[in-house]
Protein backbone atom coordinates (compact mmCIF):
# COMPACT_ATOMS: atom_id res chain seq x y z
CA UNK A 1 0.00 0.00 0.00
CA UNK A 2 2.94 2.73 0.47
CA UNK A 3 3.96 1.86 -2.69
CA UNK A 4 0.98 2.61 -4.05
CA UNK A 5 0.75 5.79 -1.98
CA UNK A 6 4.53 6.35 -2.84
CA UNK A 7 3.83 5.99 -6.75
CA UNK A 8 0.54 8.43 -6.90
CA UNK A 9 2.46 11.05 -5.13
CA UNK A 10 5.31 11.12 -7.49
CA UNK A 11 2.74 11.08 -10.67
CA UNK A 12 1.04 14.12 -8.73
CA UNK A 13 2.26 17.66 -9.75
CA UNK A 14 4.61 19.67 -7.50
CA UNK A 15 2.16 22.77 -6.75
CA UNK A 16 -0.27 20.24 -5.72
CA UNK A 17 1.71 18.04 -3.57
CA UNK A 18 3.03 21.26 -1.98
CA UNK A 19 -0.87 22.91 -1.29
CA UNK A 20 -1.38 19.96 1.17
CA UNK A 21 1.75 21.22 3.04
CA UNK A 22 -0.13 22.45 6.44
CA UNK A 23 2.98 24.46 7.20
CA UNK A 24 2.14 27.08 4.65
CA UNK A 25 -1.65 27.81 5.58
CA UNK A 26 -0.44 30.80 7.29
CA UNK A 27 0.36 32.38 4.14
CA UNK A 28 -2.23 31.34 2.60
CA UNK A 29 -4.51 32.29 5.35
CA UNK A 30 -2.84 35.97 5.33
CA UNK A 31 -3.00 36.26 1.66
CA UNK A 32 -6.89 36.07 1.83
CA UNK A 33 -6.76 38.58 5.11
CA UNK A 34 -4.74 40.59 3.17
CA UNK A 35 -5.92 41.26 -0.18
CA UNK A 36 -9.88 41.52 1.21
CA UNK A 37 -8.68 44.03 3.78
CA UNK A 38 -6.92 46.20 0.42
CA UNK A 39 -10.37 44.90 -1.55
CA UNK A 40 -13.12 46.27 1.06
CA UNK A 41 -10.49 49.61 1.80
CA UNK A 42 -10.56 50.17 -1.65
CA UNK A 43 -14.45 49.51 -2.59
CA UNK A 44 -15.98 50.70 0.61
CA UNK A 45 -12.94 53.33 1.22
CA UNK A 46 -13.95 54.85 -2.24
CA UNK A 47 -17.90 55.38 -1.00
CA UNK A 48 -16.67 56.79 2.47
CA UNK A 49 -14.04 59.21 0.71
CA UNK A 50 -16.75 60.40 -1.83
CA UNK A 51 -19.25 61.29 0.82
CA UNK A 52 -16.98 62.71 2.66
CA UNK A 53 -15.67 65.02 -0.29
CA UNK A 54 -19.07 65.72 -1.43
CA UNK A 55 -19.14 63.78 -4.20
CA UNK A 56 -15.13 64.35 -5.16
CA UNK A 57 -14.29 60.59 -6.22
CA UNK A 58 -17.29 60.23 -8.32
CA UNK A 59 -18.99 56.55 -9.77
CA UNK A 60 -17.38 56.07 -12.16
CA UNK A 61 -13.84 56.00 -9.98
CA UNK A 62 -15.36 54.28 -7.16
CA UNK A 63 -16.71 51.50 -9.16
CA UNK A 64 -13.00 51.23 -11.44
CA UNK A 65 -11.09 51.09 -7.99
CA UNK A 66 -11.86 48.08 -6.66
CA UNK A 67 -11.42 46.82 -10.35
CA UNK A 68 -7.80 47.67 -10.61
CA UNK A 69 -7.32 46.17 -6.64
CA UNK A 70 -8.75 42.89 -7.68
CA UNK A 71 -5.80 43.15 -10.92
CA UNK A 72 -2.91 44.13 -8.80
CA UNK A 73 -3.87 41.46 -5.51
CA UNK A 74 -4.05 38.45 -8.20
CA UNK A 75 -1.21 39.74 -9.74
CA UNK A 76 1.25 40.15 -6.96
CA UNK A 77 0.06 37.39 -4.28
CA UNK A 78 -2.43 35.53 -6.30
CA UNK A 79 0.75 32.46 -6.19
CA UNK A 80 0.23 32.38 -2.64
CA UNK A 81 -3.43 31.71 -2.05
CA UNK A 82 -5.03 31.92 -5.82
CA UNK A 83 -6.65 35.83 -4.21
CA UNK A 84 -10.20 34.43 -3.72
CA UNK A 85 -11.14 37.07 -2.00
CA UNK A 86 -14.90 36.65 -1.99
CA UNK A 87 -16.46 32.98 -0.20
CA UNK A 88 -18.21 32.36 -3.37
CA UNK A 89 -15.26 32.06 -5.48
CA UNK A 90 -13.56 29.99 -3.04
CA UNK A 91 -16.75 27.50 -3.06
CA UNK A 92 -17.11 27.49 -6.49
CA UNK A 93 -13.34 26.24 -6.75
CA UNK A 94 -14.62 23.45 -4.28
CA UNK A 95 -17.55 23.26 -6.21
CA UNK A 96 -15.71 22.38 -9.56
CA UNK A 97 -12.85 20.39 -7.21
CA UNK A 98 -10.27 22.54 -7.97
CA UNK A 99 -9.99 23.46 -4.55
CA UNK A 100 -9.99 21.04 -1.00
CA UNK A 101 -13.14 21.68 0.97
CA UNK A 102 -11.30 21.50 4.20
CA UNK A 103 -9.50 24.75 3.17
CA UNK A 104 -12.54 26.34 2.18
CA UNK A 105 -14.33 27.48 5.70
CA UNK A 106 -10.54 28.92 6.96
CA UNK A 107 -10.33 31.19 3.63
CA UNK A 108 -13.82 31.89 4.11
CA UNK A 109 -12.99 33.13 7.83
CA UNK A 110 -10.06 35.26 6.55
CA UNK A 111 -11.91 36.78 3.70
CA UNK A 112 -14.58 37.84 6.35
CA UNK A 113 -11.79 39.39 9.01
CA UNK A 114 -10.21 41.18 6.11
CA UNK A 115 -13.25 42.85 5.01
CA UNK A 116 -14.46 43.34 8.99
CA UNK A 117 -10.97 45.04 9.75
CA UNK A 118 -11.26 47.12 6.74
CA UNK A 119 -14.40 48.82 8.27
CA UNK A 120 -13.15 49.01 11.26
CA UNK A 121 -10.29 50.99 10.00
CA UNK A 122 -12.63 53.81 8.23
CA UNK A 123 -14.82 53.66 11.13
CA UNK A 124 -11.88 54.56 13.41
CA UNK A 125 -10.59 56.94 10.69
CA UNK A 126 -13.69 58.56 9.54
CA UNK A 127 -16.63 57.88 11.44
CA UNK A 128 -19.64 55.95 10.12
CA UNK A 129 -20.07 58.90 6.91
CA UNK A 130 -21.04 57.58 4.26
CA UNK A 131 -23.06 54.43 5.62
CA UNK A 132 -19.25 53.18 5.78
CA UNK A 133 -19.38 52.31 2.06
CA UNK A 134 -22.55 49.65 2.58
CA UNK A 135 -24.22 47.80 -0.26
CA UNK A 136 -28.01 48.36 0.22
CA UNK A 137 -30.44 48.40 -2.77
CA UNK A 138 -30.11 52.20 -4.05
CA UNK A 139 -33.54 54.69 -3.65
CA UNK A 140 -36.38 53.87 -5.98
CA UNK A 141 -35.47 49.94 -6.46
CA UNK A 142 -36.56 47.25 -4.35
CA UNK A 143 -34.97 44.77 -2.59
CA UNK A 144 -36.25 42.04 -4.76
CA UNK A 145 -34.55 44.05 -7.60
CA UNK A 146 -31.19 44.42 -6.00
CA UNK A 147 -31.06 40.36 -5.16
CA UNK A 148 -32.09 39.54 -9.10
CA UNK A 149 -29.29 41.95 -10.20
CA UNK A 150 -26.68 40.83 -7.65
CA UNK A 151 -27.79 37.06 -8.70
CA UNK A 152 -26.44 38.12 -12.48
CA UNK A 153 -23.45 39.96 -11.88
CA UNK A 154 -22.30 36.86 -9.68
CA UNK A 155 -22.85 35.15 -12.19
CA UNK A 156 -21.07 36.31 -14.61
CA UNK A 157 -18.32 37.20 -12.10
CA UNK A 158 -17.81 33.75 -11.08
CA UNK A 159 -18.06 32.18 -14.82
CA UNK A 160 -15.61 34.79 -15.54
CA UNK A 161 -12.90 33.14 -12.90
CA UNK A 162 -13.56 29.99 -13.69
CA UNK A 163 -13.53 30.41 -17.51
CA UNK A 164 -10.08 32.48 -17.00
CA UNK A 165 -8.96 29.96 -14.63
CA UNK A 166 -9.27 26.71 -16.91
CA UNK A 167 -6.88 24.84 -19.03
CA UNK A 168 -9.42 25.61 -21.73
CA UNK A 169 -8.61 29.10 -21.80
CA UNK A 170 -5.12 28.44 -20.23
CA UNK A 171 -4.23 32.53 -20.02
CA UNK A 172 -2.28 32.36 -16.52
CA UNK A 173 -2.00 35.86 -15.44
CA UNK A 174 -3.64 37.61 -18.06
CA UNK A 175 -7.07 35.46 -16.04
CA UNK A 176 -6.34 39.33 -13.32
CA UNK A 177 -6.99 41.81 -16.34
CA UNK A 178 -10.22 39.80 -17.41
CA UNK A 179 -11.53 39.48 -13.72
CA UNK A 180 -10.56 42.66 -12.86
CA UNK A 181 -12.75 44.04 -16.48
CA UNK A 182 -15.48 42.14 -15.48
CA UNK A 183 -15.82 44.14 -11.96
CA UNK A 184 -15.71 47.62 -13.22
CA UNK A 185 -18.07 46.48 -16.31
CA UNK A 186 -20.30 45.08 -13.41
CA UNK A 187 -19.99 48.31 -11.26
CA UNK A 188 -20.17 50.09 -14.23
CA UNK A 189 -23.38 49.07 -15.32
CA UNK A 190 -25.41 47.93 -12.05
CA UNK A 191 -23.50 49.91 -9.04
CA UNK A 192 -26.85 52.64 -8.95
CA UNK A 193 -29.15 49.79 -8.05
CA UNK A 194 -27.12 47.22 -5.74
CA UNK A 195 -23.57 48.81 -5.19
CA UNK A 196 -22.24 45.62 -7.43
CA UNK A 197 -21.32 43.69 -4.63
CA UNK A 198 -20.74 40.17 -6.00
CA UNK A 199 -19.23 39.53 -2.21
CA UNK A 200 -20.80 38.32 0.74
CA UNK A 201 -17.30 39.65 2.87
CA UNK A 202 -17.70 43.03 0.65
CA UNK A 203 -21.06 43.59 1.97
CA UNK A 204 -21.00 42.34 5.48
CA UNK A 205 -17.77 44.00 6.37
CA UNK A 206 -19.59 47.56 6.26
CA UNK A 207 -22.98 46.03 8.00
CA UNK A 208 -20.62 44.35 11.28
CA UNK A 209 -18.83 47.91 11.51
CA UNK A 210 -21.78 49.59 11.80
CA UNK A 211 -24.41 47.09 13.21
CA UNK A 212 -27.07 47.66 10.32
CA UNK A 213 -27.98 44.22 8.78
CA UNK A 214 -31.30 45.00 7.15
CA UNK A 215 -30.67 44.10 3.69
CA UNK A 216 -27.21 41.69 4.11
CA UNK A 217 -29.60 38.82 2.82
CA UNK A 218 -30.08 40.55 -0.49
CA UNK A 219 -25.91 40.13 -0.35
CA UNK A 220 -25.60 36.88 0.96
CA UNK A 221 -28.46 35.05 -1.14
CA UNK A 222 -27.54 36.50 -4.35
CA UNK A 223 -24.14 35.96 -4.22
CA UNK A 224 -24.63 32.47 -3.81
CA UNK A 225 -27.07 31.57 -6.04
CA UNK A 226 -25.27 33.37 -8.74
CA UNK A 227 -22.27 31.35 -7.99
CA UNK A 228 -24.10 27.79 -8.08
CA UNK A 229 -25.51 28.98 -11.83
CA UNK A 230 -22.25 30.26 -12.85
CA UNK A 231 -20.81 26.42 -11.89
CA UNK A 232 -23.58 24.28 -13.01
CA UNK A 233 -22.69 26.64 -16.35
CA UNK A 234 -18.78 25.37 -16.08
CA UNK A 235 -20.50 22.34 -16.12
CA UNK A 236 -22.18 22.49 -19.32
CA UNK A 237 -18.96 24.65 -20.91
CA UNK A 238 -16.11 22.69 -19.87
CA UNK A 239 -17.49 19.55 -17.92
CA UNK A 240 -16.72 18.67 -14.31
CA UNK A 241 -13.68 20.60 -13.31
CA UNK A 242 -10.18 19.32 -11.60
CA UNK A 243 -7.71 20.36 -14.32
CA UNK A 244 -4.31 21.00 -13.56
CA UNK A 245 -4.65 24.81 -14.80
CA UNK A 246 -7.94 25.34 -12.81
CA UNK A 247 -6.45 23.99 -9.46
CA UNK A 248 -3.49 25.76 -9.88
CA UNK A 249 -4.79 28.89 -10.00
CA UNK A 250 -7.58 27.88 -7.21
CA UNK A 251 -4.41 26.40 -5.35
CA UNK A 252 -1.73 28.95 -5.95
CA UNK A 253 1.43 27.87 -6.34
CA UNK A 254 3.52 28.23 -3.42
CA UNK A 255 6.37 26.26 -3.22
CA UNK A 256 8.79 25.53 -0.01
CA UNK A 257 11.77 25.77 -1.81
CA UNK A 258 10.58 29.57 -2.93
CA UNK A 259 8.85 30.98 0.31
CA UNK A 260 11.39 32.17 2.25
CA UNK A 261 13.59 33.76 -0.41
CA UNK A 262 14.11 37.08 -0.71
């Protein structure tokens, strides 16, 4: 039998014999903390600057922002964790097996302190102006509305990372320009009626800070229904999922030999 065990772990690839390394979850774990903590600063920072300003950042920036974050975070740590930074992506990698399920409820943690500590930062820094850069459905559109449209933009959001991700595609790090296209398209287009979430940690970061949860299930349910459409989609597209490029890019691609190095 450790033959056996012996001969399957040599046949398996490098990145993925070195994800199961437990010794490098810290990083992995901080990556996530990290990059949602720049992601929420960023997308809830722009809302809390432009109220604050009366009106000096504009839509149009505050929408693009967060875009450009999303680019740089896969870009310069996406190797260490594969930059999630949103629970639904990092259950839709589970979903299509690119990604362990044991890993996912720690990432999902870490995503959620990010975004938390984010608020907690422009709470401390600027009070609660600017409803602390909240998603809520905008005036003159229902909640009802706001869950449809944050449904959609998940959805194409998540078939966006998964498309980018696969060997089909096979793009590597080009995968950060089209994600990060897709968010300021999204925001864009939808940000007067929902605030483009497309995150549950986005949206419940703001509501912790400042203790409003009124419409976090418009952000929550959406989310996550547009996530399970955008996989059974994959499905269709590409088949089940668990190709080498899609799990390394879930995965990251952190190696022991490479961590320490300066």
């Amino acid at each position: 039998m450790s033959s056996v065990r012996s001969a399957l772990l040599e046949r398996e690839p490098s990145w993925s014999r070195e994800f199961t390394d437990l010794s490098y979850e810290w990083r992995r774990l901080f990556s996530e903390l990290f990059g949602t903590f720049l992601l929420v600063m960023v997308g809830a920072g722009a809302a809390v600057l432009d109220a604050r300003t009366g009106g000096g950042i504009g839509r149009n920036a505050e929408v693009i922002a967060p875009a450009l974050l999303v680019l740089a975070v896969i870009l310069f740590m996406g190797a260490v964790s594969g930059a999630h930074l949103n629970p639904v992506v990092s259950i839709a990698f589970a979903l299509r097996h690119d990604f362990q399920w044991r890993r996912v409820p720690g990432y999902v943690l870490a995503q959620l302190a990010g975004a938390t500590l984010a608020c907690v930062v422009l709470r401390a820094t600027f009070g609660t102006v600017g409803s602390l850069g909240a998603t809520v459905p905008a005036v003159g559109f229902t909640s009802t509305q706001a869950f449809v449209v944050e449904t959609l933009l998940t959805l194409g959001l998540v078939s966006t990372i998964l498309g980018t991700a696969s060997t089909a595609q096979n793009i590597g790090p080009l995968s950060a320009i089209g994600v990060g296209a897709y968010i300021a398209l999204a925001g864009l287009w939808a940000s007067p009626v929902s605030g483009a979430s497309m995150n549950p940690a986005r949206s419940l970061g703001p509501d912790l800070a400042r203790g409003d949860f009124q419409d976090l299930w418009v952000y929550l349910a959406g989310p996550m229904l547009g996530m399970v459409l955008a996989v059974a989609a994959a499905y269709v597209l590409r088949g089940p999922g668990g190709d080498p490029s899609g799990s390394r890019a879930a995965q990251g691609t952190l190696q022991p030999g490479t961590a320490g190095r300066s």
